[in-house]
C-alpha atoms as a PDB file:
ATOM      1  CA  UNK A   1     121.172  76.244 132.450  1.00  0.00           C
ATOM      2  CA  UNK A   2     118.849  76.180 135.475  1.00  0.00           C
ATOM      3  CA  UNK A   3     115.401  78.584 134.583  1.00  0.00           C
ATOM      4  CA  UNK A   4     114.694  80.295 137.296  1.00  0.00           C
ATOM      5  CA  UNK A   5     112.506  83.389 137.626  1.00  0.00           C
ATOM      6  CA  UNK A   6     115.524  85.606 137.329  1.00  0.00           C
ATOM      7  CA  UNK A   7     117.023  83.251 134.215  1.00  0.00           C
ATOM      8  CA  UNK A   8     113.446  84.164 132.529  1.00  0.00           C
ATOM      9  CA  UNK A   9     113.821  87.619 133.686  1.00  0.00           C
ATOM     10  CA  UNK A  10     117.236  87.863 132.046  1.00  0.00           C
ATOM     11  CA  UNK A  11     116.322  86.193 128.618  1.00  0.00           C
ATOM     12  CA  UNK A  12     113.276  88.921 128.414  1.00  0.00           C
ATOM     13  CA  UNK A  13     115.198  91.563 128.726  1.00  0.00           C
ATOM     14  CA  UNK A  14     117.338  89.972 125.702  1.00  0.00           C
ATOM     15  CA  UNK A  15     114.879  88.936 123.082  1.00  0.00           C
ATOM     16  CA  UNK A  16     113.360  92.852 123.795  1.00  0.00           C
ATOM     17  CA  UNK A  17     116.544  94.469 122.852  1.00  0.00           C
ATOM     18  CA  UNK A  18     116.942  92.321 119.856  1.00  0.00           C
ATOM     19  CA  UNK A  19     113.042  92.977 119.228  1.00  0.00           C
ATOM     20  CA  UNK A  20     113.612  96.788 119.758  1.00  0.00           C
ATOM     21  CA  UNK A  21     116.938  96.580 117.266  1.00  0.00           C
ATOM     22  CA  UNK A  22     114.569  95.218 114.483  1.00  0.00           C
ATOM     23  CA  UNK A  23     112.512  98.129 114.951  1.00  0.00           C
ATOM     24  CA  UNK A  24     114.685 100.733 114.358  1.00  0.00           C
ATOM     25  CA  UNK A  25     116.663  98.520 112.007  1.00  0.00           C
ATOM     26  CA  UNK A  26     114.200  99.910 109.111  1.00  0.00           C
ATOM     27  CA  UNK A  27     112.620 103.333 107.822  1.00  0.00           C
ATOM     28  CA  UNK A  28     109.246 102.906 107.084  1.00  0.00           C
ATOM     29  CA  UNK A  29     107.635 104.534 104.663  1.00  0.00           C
ATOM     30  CA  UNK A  30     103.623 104.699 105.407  1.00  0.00           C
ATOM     31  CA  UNK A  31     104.253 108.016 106.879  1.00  0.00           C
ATOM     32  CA  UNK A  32     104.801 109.467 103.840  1.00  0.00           C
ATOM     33  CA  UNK A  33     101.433 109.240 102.364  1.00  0.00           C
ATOM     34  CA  UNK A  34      99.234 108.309 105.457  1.00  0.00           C
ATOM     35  CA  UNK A  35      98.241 110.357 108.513  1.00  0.00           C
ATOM     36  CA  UNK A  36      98.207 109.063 111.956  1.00  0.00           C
ATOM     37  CA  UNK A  37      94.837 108.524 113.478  1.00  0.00           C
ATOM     38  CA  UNK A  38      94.815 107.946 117.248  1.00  0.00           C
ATOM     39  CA  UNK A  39      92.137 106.031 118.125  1.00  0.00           C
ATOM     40  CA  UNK A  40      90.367 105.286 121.442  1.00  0.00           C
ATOM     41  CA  UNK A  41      88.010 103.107 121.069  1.00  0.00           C
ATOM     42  CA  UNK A  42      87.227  99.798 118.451  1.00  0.00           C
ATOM     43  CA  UNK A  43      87.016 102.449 115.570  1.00  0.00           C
ATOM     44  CA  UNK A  44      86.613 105.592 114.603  1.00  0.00           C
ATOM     45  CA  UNK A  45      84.098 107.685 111.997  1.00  0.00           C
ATOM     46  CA  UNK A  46      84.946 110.216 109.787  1.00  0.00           C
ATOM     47  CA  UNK A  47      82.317 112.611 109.730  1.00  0.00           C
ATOM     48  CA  UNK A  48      84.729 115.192 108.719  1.00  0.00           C
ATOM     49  CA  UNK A  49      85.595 114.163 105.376  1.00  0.00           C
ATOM     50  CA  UNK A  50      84.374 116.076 102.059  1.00  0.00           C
ATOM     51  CA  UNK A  51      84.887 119.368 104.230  1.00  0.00           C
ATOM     52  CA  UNK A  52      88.104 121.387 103.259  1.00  0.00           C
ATOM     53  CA  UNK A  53      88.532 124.544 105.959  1.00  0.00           C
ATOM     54  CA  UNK A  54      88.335 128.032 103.832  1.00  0.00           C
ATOM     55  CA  UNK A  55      88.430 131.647 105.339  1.00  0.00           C
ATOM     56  CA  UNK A  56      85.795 133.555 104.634  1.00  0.00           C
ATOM     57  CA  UNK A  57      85.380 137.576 104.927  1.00  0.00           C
ATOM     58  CA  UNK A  58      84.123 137.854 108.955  1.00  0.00           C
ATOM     59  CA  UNK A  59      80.809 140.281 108.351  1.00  0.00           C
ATOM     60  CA  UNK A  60      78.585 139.559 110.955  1.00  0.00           C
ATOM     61  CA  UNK A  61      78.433 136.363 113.006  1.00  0.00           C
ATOM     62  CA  UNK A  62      80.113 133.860 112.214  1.00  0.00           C
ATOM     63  CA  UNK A  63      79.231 131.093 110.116  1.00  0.00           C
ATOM     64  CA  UNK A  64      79.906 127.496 111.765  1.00  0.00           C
ATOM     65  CA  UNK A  65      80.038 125.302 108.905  1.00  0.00           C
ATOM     66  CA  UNK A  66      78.406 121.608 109.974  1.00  0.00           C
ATOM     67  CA  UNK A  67      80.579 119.040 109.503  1.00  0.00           C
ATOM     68  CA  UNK A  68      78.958 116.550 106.581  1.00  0.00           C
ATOM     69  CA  UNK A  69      77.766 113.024 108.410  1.00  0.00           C
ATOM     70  CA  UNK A  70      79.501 110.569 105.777  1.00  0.00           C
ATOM     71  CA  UNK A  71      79.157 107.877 108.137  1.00  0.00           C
ATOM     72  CA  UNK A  72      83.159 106.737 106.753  1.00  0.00           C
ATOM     73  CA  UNK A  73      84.435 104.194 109.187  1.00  0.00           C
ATOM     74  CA  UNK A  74      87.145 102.456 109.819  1.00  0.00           C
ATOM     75  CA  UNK A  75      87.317  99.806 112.196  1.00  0.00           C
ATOM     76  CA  UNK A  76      90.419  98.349 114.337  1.00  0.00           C
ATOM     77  CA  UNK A  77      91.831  94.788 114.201  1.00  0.00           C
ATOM     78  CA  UNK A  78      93.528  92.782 115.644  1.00  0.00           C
ATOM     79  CA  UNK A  79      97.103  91.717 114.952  1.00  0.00           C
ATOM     80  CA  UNK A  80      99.668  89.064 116.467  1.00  0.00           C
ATOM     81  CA  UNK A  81     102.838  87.501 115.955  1.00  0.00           C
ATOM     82  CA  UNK A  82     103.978  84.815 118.082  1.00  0.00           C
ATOM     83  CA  UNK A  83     107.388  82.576 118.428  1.00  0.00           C
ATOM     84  CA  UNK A  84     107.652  79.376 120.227  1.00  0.00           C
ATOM     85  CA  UNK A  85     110.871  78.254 122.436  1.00  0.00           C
ATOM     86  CA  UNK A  86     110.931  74.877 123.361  1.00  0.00           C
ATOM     87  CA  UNK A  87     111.868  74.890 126.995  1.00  0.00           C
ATOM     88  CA  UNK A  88     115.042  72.434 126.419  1.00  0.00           C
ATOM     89  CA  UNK A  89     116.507  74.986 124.359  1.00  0.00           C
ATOM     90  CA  UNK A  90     116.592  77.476 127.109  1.00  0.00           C
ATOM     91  CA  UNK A  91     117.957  74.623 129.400  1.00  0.00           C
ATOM     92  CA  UNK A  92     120.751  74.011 126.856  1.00  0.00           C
ATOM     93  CA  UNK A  93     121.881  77.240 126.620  1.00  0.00           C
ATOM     94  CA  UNK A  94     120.849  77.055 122.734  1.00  0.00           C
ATOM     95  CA  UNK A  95     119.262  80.564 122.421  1.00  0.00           C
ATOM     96  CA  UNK A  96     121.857  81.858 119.237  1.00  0.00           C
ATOM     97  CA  UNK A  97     119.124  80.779 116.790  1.00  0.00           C
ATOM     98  CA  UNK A  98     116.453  83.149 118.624  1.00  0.00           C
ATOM     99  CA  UNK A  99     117.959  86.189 118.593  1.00  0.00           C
ATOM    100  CA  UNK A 100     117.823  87.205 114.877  1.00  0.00           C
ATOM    101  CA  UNK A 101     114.013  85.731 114.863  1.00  0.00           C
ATOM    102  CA  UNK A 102     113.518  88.352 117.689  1.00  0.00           C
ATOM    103  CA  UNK A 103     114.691  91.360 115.633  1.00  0.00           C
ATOM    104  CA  UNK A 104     112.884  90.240 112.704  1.00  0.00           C
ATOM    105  CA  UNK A 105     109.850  90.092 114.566  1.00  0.00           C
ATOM    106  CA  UNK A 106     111.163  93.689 115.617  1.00  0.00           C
ATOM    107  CA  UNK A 107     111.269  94.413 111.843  1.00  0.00           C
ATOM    108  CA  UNK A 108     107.834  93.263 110.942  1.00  0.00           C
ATOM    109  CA  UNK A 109     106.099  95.352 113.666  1.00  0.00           C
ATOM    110  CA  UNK A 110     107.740  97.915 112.255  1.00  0.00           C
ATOM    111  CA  UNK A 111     106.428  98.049 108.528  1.00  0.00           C
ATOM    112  CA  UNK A 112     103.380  96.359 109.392  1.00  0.00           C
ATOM    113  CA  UNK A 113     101.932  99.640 108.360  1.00  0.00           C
ATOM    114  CA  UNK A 114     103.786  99.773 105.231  1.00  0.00           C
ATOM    115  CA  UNK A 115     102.125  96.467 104.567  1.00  0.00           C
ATOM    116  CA  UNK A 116      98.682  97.938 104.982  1.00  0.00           C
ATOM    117  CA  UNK A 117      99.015 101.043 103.344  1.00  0.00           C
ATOM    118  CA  UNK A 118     100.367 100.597 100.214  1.00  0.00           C
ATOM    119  CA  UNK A 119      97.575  97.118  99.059  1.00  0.00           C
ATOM    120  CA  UNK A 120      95.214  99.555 100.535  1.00  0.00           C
ATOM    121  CA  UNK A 121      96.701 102.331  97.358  1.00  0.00           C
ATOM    122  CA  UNK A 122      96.605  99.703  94.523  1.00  0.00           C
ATOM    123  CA  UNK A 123      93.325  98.636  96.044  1.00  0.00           C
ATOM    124  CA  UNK A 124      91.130 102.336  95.546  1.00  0.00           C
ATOM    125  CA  UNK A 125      90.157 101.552  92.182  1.00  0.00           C
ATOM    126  CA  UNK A 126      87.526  98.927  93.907  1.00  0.00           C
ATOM    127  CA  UNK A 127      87.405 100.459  97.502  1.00  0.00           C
ATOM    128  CA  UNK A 128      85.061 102.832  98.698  1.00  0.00           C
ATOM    129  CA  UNK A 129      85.557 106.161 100.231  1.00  0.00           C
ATOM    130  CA  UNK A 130      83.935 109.023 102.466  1.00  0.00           C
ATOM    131  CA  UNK A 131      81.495 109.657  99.370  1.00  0.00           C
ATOM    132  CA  UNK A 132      79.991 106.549  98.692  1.00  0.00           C
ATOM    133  CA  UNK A 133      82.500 105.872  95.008  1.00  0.00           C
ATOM    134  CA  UNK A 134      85.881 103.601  95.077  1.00  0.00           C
ATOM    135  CA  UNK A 135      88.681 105.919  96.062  1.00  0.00           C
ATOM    136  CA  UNK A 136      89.904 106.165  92.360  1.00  0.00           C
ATOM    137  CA  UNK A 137      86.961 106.524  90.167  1.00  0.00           C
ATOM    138  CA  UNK A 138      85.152 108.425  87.136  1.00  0.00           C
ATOM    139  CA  UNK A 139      82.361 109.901  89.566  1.00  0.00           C
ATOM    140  CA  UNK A 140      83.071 111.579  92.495  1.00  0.00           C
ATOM    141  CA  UNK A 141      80.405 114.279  93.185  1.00  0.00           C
ATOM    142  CA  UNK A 142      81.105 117.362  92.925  1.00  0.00           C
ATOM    143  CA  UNK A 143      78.509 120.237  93.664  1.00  0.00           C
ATOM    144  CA  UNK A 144      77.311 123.781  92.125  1.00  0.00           C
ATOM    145  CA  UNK A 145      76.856 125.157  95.670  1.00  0.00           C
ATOM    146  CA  UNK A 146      79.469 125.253  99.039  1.00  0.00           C
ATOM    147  CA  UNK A 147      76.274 123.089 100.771  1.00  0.00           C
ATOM    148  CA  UNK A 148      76.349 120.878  99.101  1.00  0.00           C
ATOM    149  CA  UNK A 149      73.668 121.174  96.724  1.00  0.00           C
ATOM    150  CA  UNK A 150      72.835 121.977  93.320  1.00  0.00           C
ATOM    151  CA  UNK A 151      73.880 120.427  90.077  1.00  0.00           C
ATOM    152  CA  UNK A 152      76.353 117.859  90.224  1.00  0.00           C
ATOM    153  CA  UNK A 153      79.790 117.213  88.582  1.00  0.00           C
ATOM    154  CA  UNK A 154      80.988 114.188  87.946  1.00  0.00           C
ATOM    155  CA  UNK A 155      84.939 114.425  88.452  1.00  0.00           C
ATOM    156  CA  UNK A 156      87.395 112.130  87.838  1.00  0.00           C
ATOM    157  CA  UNK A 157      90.477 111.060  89.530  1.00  0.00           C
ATOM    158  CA  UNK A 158      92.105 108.272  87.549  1.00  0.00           C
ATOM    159  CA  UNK A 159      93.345 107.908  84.060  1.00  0.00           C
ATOM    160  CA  UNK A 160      92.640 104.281  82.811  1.00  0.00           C
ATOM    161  CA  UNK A 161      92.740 103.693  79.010  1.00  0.00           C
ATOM    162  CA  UNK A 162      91.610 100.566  76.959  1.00  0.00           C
ATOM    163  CA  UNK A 163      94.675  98.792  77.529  1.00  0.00           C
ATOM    164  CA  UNK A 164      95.865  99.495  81.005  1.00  0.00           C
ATOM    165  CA  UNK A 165      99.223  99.718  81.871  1.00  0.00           C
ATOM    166  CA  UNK A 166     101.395  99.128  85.704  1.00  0.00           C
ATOM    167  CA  UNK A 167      99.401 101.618  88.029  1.00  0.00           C
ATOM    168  CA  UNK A 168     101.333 104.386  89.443  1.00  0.00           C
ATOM    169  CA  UNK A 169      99.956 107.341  91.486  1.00  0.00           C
ATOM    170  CA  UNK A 170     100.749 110.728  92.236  1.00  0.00           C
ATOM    171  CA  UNK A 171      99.695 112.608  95.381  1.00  0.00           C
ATOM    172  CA  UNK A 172     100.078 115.798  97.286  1.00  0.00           C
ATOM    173  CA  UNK A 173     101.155 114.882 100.473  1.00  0.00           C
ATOM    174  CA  UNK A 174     101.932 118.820 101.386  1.00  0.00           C
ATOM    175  CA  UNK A 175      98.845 118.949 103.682  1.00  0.00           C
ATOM    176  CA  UNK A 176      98.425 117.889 107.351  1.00  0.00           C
ATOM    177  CA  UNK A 177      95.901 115.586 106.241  1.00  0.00           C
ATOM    178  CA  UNK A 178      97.414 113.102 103.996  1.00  0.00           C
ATOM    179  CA  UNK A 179      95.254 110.977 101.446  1.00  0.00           C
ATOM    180  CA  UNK A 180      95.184 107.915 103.328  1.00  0.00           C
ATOM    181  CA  UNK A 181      94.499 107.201 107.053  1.00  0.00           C
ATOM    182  CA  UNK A 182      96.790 104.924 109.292  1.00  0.00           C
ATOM    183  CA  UNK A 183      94.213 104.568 112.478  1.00  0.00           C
ATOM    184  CA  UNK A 184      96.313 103.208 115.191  1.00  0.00           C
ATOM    185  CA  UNK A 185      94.669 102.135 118.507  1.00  0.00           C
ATOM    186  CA  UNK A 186      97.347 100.208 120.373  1.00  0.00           C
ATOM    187  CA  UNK A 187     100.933  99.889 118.993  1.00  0.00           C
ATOM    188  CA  UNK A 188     102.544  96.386 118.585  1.00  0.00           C
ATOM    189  CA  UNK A 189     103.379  95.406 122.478  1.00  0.00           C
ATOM    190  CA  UNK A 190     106.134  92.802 122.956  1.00  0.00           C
ATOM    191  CA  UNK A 191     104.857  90.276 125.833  1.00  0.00           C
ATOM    192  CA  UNK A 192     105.917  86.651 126.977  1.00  0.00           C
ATOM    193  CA  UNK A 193     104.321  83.751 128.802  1.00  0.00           C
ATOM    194  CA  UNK A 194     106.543  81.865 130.407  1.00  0.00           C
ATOM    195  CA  UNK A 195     105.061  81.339 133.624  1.00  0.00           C
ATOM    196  CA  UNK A 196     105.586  77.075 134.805  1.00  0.00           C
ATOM    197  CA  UNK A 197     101.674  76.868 134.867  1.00  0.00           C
ATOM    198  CA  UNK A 198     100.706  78.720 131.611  1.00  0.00           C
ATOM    199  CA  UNK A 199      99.032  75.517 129.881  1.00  0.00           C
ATOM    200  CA  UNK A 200     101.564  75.467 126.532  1.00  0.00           C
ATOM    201  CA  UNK A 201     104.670  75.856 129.266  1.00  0.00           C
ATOM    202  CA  UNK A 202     103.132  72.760 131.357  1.00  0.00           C
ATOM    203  CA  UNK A 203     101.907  70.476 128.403  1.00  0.00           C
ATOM    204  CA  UNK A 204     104.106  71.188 124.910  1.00  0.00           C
ATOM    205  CA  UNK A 205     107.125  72.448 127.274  1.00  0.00           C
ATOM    206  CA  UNK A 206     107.365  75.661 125.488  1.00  0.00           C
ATOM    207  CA  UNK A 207     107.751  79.059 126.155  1.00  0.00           C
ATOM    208  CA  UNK A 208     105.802  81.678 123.680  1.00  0.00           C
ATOM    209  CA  UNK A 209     106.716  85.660 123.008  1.00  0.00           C
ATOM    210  CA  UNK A 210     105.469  87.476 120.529  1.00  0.00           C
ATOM    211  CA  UNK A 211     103.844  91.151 119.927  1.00  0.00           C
ATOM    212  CA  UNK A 212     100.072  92.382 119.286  1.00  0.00           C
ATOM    213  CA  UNK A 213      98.629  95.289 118.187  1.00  0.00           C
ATOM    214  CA  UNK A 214      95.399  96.920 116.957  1.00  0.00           C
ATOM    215  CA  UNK A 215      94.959  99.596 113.915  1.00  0.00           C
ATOM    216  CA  UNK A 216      93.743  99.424 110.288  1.00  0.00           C
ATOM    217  CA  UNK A 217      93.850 101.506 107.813  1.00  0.00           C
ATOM    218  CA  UNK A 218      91.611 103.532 105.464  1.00  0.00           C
ATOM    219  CA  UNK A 219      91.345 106.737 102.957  1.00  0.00           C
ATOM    220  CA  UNK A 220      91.433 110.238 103.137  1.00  0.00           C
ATOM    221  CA  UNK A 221      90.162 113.115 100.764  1.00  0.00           C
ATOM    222  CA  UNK A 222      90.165 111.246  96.863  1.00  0.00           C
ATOM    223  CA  UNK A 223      91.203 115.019  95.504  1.00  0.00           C
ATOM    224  CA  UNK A 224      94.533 114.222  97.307  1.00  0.00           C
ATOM    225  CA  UNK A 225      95.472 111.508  95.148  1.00  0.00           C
ATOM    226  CA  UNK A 226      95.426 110.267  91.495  1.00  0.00           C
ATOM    227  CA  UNK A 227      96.319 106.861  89.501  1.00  0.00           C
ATOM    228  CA  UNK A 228      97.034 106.763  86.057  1.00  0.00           C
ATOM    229  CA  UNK A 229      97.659 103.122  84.499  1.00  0.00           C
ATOM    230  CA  UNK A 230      98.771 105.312  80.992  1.00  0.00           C
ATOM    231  CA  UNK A 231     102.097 104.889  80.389  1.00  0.00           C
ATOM    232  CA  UNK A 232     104.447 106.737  82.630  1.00  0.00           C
ATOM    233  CA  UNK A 233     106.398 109.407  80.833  1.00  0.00           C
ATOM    234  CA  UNK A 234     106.247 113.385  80.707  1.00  0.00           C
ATOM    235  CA  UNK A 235     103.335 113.615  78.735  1.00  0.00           C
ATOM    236  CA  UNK A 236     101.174 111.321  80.934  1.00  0.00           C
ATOM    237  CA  UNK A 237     102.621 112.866  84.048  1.00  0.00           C
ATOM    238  CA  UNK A 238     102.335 116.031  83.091  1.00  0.00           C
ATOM    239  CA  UNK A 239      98.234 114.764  82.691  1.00  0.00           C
ATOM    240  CA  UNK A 240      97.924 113.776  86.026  1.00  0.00           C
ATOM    241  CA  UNK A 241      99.138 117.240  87.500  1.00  0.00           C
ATOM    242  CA  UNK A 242      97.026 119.152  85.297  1.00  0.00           C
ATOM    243  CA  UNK A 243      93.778 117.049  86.100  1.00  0.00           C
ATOM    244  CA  UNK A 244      94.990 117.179  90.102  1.00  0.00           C
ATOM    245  CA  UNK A 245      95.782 121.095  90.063  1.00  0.00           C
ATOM    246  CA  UNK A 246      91.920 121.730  88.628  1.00  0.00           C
ATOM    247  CA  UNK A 247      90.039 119.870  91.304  1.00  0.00           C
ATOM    248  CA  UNK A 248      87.603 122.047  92.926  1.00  0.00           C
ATOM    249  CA  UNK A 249      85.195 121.855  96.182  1.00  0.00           C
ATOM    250  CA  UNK A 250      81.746 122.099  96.045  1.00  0.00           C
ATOM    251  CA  UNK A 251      80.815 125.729  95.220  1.00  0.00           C
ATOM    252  CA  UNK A 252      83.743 125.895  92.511  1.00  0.00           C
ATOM    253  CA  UNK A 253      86.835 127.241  94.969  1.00  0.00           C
ATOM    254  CA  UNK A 254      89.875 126.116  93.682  1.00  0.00           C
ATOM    255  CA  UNK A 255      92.110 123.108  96.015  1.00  0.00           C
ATOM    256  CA  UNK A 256      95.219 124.683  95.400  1.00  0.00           C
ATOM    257  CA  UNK A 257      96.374 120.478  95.058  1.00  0.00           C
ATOM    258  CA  UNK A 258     100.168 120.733  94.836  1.00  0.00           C
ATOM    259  CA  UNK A 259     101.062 117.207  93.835  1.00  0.00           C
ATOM    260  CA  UNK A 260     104.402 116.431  95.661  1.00  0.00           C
ATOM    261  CA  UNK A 261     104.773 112.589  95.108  1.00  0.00           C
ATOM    262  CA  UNK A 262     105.157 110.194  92.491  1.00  0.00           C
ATOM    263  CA  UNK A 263     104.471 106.879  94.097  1.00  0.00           C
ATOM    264  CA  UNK A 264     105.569 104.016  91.692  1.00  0.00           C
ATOM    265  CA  UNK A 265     106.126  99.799  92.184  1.00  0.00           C
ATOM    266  CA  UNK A 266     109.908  99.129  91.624  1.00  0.00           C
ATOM    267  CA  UNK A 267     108.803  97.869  87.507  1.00  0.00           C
ATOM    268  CA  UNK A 268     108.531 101.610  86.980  1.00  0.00           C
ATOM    269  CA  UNK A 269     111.440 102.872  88.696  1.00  0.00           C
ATOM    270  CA  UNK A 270     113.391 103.528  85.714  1.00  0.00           C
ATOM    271  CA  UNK A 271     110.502 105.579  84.174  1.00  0.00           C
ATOM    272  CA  UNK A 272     110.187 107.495  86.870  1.00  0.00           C
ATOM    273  CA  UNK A 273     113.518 108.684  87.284  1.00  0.00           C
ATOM    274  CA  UNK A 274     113.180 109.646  83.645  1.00  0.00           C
ATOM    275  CA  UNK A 275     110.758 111.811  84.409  1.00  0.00           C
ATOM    276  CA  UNK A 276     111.759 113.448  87.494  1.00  0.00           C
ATOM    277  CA  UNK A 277     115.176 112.887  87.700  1.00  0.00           C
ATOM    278  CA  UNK A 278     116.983 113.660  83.905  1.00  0.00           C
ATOM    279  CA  UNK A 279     117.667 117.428  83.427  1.00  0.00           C
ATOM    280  CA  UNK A 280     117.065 117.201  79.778  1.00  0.00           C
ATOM    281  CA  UNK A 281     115.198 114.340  77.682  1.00  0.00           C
ATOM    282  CA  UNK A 282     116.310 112.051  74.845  1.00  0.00           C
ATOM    283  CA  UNK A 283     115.952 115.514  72.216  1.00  0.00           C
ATOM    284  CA  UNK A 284     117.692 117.169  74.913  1.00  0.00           C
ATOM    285  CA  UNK A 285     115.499 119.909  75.614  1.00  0.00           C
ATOM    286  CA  UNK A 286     115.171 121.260  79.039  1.00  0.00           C
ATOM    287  CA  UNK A 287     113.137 118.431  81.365  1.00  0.00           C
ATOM    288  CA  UNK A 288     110.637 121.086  82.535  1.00  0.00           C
ATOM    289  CA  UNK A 289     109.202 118.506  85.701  1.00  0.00           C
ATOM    290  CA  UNK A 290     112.928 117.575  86.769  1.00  0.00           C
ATOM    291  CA  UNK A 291     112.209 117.523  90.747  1.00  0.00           C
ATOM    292  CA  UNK A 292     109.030 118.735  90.398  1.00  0.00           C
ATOM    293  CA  UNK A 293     107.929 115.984  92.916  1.00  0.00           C
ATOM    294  CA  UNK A 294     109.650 113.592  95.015  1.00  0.00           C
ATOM    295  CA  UNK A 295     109.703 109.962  93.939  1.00  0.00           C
ATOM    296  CA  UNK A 296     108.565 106.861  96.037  1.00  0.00           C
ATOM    297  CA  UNK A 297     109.233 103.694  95.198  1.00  0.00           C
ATOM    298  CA  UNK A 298     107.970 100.994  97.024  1.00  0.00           C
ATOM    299  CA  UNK A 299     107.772  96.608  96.663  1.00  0.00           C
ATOM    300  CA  UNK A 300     104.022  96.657  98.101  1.00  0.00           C
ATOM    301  CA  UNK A 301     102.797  97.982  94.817  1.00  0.00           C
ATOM    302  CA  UNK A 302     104.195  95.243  92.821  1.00  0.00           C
END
């Protein structure tokens, strides 16, 4: 084969189908738990966190409640992946081994966010959030007045006994504002240089394409989410939803949390669909949490 412009052109157009098949070749799941950020610039803060919206009896002005500086932010990176095609290949017609390295690239763009989100879950128990404590901890503050102020309570959103056990999490994911954040500034971009005076084209005789993106990722409201490393069976689920359902804002209103989603590695899958998925248990009574949630189960936990 002869490259010319147009033979370049050609092959492009090609390796961004095949890209563009990988993409939609997968369902991703970060979606699920994580709310999309746009971002505009090389991150974004979060001054907004710790305030959940209420209505309020209108007597008089109004009152504009401030938003509380938390100074949470989460900062963009960079990401790249890059292939190589030896110009000879291109020249032999030998392009059949590309194509399926093209929509796996496709692939990998595509639940690069899964691969973010979920480390970012399993990570909370040592990662800090809008209020200064690790996402899952023992002392969130919680306070006596709507300010802000007052006596604090310590409240907990995690269950870990003396001998922990495989994490697993439940969350309410009802909410336009999930529990975790997936800030995206620029999506993954497919691009090639294969111009005959780009320095790898002239000196290693190789033509590179590849994709690059920016985002990162980061948490939401803790009260959204809880992990329990008990043992995961009704008892210890039905734990979790209790301690979830009583979480209150500062001044004592009620959340209303409505957890909605078990989110389990694939070790616990067969737990879980005891719990949420039998009708009856192993006395055969009535399984009073059968579909009371949905169930996730996902390899980035493991």
């Amino acid at each position: 084969m002869i490259i010319t412009p147009a033979t370049l052109t050609a092959l492009m157009t090609t390796f961004r189908r095949e890209f563009d098949a990988g993409v939609t070749s997968v369902e991703p799941a970060w979606n699920k738990v994580a709310t999309l950020v746009p971002s505009t610039t090389k991150g974004n803060t979060y001054g907004w966190l710790g305030q959940f919206p209420q209505m309020r009896e209108w007597i008089g002005d109004r009152v504009v409640k401030d938003m509380q500086a938390h100074g949470y932010e989460i900062l963009n990176k960079n990401w790249e992946s890059t292939v190589g095609v030896p110009r000879p290949d291109i020249e032999d017609d030998n392009l059949g081994i590309y194509l399926p390295i093209m929509r796996e690239m496709g692939r990998a763009a595509a639940i690069h966010p899964d691969e973010l989100i979920y480390p970012l879950l399993a990570a909370g128990g040592s990662t800090l959030c809008y209020d200064g404590q690790n996402f899952f901890d023992d002392d969130h503050p919680v306070y006596a007045n709507v300010d802000g102020t007052g006596a604090m309570t310590a409240t907990s959103n995690q269950d870990i006994p003396g001998t922990p056990q495989t994490p697993w999490y439940l969350l309410d994911v009802s909410r336009a504002i999930k529990p975790l954040i997936y800030q995206q500034r620029k999506p993954p971009v497919f691009t090639a240089m294969t111009s005959n005076d780009d320095e790898r084209v002239f000196n290693r005789n190789e033509y590179r394409y590849g994709i690059d993106a920016r985002n990162n990722v980061g948490f939401g409201f803790w009260q959204m989410a809880y992990k329990s490393q008990q043992p995961l069976n009704a008892t210890t689920y039905a734990a979790a939803r209790q301690a979830m359902m009583g979480f209150k804002a500062d001044g004592g209103r009620p959340l209303a949390i409505r957890p909605t989603l078990l989110v389990v590695p694939s070790t616990l899958e067969s737990q879980a669909l005891e719990v949420l998925k039998k009708e009856r248990d192993a006395a055969g009574a009535t399984n009073v949490y059968h579909n009371s949630a949905e169930l996730l189960v996902t390899p980035w936990l493991n």
